[in-house]
N, C-alpha and C. Protein backbone atom coordinates (compact mmCIF):
# COMPACT_ATOMS: atom_id res chain seq x y z
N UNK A 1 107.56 101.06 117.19
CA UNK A 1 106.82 100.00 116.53
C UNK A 1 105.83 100.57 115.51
N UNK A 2 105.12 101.47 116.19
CA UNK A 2 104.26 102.39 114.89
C UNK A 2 105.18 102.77 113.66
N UNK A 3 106.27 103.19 113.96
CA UNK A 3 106.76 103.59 112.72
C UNK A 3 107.42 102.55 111.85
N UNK A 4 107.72 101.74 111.83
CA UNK A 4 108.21 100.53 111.43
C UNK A 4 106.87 99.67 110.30
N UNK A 5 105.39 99.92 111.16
CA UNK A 5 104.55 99.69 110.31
C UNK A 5 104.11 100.36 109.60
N UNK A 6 104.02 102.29 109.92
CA UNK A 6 104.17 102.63 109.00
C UNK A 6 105.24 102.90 107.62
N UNK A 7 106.13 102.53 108.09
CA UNK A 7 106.87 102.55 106.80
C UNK A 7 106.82 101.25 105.83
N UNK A 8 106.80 100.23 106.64
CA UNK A 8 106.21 98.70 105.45
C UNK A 8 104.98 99.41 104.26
N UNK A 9 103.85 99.97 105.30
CA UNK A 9 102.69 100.69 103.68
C UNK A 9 103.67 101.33 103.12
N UNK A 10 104.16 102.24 103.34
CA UNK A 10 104.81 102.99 102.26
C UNK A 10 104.99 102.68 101.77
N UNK A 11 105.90 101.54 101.94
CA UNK A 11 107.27 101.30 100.76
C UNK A 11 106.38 99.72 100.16
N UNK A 12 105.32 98.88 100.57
CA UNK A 12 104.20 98.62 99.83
C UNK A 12 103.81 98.95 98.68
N UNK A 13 103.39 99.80 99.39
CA UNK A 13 102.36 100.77 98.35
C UNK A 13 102.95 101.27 97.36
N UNK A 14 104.45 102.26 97.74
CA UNK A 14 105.19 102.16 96.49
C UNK A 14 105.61 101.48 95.46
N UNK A 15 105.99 100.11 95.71
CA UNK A 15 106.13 98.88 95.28
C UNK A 15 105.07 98.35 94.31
N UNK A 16 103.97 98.78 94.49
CA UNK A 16 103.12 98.46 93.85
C UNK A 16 102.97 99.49 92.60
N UNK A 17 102.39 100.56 93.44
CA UNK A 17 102.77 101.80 92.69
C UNK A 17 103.58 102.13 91.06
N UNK A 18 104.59 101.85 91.55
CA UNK A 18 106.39 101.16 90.82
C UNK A 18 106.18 100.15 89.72
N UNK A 19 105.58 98.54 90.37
CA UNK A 19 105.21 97.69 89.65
C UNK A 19 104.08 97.83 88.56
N UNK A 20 103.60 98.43 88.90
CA UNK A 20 102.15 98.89 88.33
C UNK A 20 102.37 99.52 86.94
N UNK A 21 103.12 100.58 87.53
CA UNK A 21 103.74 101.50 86.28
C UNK A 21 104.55 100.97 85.16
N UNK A 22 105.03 100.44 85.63
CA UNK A 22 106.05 99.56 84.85
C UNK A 22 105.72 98.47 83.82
N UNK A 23 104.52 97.83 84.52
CA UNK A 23 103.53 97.06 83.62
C UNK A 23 102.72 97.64 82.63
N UNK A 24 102.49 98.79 82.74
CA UNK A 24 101.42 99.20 82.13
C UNK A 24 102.58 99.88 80.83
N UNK A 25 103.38 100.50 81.37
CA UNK A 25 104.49 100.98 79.97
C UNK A 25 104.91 100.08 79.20
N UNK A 26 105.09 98.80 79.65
CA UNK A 26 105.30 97.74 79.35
C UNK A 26 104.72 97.32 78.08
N UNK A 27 103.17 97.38 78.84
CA UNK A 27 101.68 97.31 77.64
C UNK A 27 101.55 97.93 76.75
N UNK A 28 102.18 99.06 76.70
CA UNK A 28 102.22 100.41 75.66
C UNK A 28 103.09 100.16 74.56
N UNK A 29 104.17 99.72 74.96
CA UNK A 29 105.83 99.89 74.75
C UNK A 29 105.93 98.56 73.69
N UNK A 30 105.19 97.87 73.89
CA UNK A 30 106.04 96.21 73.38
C UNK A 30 105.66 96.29 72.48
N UNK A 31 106.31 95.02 71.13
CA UNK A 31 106.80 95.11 69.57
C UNK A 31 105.24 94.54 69.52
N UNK A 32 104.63 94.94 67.94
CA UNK A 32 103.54 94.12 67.67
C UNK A 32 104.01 93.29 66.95
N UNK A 33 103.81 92.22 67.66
CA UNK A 33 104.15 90.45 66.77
C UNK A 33 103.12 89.67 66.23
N UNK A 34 101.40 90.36 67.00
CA UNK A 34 100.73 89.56 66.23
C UNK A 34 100.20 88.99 65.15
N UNK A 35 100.05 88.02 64.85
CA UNK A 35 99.92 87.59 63.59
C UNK A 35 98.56 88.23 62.84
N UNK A 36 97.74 88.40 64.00
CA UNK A 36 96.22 89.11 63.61
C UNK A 36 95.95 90.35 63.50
N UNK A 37 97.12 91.17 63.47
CA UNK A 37 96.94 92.42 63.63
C UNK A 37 96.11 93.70 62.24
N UNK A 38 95.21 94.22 62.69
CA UNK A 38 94.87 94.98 61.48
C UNK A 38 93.54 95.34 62.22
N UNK A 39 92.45 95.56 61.75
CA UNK A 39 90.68 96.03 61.78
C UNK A 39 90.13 94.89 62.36
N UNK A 40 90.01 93.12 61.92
CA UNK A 40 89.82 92.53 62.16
C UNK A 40 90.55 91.34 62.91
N UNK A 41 91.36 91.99 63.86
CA UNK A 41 92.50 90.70 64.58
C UNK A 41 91.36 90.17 65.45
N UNK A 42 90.45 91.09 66.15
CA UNK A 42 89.74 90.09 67.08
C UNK A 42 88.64 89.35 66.69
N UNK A 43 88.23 89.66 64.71
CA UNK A 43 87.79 88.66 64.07
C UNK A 43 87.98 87.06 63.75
N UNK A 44 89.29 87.42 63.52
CA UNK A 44 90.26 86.35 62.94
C UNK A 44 90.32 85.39 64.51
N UNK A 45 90.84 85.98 65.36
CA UNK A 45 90.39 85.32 66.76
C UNK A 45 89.20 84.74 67.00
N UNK A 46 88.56 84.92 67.25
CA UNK A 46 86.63 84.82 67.26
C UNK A 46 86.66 83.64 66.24
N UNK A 47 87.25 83.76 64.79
CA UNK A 47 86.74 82.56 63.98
C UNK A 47 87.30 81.43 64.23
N UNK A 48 88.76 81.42 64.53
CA UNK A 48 89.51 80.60 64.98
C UNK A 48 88.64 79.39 66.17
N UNK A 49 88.80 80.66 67.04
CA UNK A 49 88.03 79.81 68.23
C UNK A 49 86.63 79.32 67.79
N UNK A 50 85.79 79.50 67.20
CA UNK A 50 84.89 79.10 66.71
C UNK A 50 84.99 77.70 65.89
N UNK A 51 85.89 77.78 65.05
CA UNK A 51 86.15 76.86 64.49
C UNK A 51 86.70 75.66 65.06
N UNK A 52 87.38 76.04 66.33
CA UNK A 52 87.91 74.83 66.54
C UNK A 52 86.54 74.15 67.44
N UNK A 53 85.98 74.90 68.04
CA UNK A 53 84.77 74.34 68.75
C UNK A 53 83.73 73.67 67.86
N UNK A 54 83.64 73.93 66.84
CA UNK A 54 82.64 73.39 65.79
C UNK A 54 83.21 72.17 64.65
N UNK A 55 83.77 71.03 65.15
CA UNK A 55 84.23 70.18 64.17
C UNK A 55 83.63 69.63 63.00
């Protein structure tokens, strides 16, 4: 029985581990599509949202 629970963490933890990794290359890896992209994308963001809050 001990070993049975220890092997669920393992392979958990790996799982995560695994998932984790995978996400994060993911984050690295993917096409830039944004439309805001340059020095000021999180300007252009910021005004946006601003703007729409301020009618």
């Amino acid at each position: 029985m001990r070993y049975s629970i220890m092997l669920q963490l393992v392979v958990v933890t790996t799982l995560i581990m695994v998932g984790s990794g995978a996400f994060f290359a993911w984050l690295q890896n993917r096409p830039k599509s944004d439309p805001f992209e340059g020095n000021s994308g999180n300007e252009a963001v910021l005004s946006l949202v601003l703007s729409d809050s301020n009618p």
